[in-house]
Protein backbone atom coordinates (compact mmCIF):
# COMPACT_ATOMS: atom_id res chain seq x y z
CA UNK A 1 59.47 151.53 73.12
CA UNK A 2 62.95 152.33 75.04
CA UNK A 3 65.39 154.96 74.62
CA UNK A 4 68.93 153.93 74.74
CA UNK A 5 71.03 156.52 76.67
CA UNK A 6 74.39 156.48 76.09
CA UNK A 7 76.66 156.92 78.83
CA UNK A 8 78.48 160.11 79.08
CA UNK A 9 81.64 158.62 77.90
CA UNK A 10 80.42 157.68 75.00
CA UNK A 11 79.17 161.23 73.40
CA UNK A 12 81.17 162.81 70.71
CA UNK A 13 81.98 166.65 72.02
CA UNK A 14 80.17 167.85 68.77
CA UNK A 15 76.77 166.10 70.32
CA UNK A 16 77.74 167.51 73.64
CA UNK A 17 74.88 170.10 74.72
CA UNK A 18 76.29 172.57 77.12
CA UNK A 19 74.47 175.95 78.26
CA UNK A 20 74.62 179.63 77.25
CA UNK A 21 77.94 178.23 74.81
CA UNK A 22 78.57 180.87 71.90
CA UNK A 23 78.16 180.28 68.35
CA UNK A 24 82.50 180.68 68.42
CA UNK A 25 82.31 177.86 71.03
CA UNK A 26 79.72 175.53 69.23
CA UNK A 27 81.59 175.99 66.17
CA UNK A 28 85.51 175.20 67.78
CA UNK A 29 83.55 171.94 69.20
CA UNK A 30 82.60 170.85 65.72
CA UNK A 31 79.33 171.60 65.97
CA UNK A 32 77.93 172.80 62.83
CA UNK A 33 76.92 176.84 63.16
CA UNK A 34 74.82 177.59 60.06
CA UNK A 35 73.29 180.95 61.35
CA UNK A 36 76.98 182.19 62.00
CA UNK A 37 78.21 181.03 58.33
CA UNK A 38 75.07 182.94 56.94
CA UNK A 39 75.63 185.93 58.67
CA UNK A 40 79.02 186.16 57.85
CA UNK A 41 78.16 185.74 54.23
CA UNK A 42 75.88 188.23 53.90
CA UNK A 43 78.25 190.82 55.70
CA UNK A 44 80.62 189.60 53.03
CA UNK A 45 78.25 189.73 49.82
CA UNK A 46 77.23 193.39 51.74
CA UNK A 47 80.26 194.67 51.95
CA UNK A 48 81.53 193.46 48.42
CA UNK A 49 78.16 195.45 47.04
CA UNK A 50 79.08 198.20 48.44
CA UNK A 51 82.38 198.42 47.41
CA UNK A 52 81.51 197.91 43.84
CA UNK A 53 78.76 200.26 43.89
CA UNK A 54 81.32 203.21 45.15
CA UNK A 55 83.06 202.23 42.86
CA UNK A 56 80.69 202.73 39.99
CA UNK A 57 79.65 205.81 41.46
CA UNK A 58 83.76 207.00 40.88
CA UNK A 59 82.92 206.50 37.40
CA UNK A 60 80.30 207.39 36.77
CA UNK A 61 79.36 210.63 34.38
CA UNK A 62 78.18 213.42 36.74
CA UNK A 63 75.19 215.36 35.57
CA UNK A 64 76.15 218.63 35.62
CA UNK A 65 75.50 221.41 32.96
CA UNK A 66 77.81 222.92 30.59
CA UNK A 67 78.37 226.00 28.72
CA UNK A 68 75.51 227.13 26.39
CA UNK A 69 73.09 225.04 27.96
CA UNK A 70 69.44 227.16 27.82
CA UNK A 71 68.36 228.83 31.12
CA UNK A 72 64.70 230.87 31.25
CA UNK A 73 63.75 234.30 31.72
CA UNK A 74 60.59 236.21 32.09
CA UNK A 75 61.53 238.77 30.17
CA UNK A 76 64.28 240.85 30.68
CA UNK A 77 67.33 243.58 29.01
CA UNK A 78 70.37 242.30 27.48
CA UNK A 79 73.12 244.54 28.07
CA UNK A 80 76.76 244.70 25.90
CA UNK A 81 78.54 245.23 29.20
CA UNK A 82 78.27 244.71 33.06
CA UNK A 83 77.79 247.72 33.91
CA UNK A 84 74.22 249.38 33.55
CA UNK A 85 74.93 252.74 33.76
CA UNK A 86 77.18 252.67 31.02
CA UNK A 87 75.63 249.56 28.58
CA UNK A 88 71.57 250.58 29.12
CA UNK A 89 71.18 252.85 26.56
CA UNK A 90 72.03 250.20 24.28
CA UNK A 91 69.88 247.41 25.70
CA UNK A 92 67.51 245.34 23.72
CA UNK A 93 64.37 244.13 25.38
CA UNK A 94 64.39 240.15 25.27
CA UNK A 95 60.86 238.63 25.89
CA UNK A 96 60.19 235.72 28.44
CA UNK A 97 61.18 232.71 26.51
CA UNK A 98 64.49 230.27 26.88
CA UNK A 99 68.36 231.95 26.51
CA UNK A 100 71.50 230.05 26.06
CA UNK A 101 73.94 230.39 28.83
CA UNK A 102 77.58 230.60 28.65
CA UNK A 103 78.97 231.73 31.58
CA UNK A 104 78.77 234.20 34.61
CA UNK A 105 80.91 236.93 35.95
CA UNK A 106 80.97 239.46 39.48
CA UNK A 107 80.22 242.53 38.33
CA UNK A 108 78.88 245.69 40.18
CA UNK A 109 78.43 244.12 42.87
CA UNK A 110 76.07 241.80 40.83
CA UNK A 111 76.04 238.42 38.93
CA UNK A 112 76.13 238.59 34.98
CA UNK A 113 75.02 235.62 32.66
CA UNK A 114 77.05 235.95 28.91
CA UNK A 115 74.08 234.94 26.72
CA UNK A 116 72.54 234.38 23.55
CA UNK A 117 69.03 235.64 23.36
CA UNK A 118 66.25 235.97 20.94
CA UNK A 119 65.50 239.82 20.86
CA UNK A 120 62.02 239.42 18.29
CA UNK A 121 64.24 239.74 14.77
CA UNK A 122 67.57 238.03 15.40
CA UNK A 123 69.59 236.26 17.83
CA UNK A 124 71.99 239.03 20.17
CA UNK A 125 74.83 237.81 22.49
CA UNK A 126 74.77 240.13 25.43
CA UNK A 127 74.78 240.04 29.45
CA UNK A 128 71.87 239.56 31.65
CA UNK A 129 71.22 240.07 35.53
CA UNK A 130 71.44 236.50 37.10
CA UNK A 131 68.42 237.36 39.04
CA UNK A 132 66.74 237.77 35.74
CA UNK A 133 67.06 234.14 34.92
CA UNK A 134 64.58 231.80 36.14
CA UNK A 135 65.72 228.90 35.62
CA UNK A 136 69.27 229.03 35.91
CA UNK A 137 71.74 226.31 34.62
CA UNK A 138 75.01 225.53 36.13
CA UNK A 139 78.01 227.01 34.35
CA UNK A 140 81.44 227.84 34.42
CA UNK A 141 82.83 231.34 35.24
CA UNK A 142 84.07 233.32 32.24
């Protein structure tokens, strides 16, 4: 069996093997680069993904709560006002159990939620110490 060399001359410059060349340099001499073109495609395809998945995330509905969502308490008073030294002798005891949030204010130097709490006969809107709610959900400020 013989191998026919070719002379020099006669080689294309895309069969042309030539040292340390670059994927750039294989690919300018004609040389098909596969591993270049797939890398470049999936930095394309990546990049496209990630574009639409910001964008998705623009648009998407956050999950945040609303007024009169239900918070928990382990028991606690529900004031008319605020302000303790002038609302407690009207305060109705409210047992642990869930209350329906509506908002929160600064008073006192202390955070109020506006609720809606079962008091053992009847449902009372009042104001409660935030740091009587257990479970606290997020809510606008009144």
């Amino acid at each position: 069996m013989s191998i026919d060399i070719l002379p020099a001359d006669r080689i294309t410059p895309s069969e042309k093997h030539v040292p340390n060349q670059t994927d750039a340099e294989r690919a300018v001499a004609g040389k098909p680069n596969f591993p270049a073109r797939l890398r470049r495609l999936a930095v394309t395809a990546g990049l496209t993904l990630m574009i639409v998945a910001a964008m998705v995330g623009l648009t998407a509905p956050t999950a945040s709560a609303k007024s009169g969502d239900w918070g928990h308490t382990p028991g606690t008073s529900l004031y008319g006002c605020t302000n303790p030294s002038v609302c407690s002798r009207g305060a109705q005891a409210v047992g642990a159990g869930w209350i329906q949030v509506w908002c929160w204010t600064d008073s006192y130097w202390q955070k109020w939620f506006k609720v809606r709490a079962w008091t053992g006969r009847s449902w009372n809107e009042g104001w409660v110490p935030t740091v009587r709610v257990d479970i606290q959900p997020q809510v606008p400020r009144c």
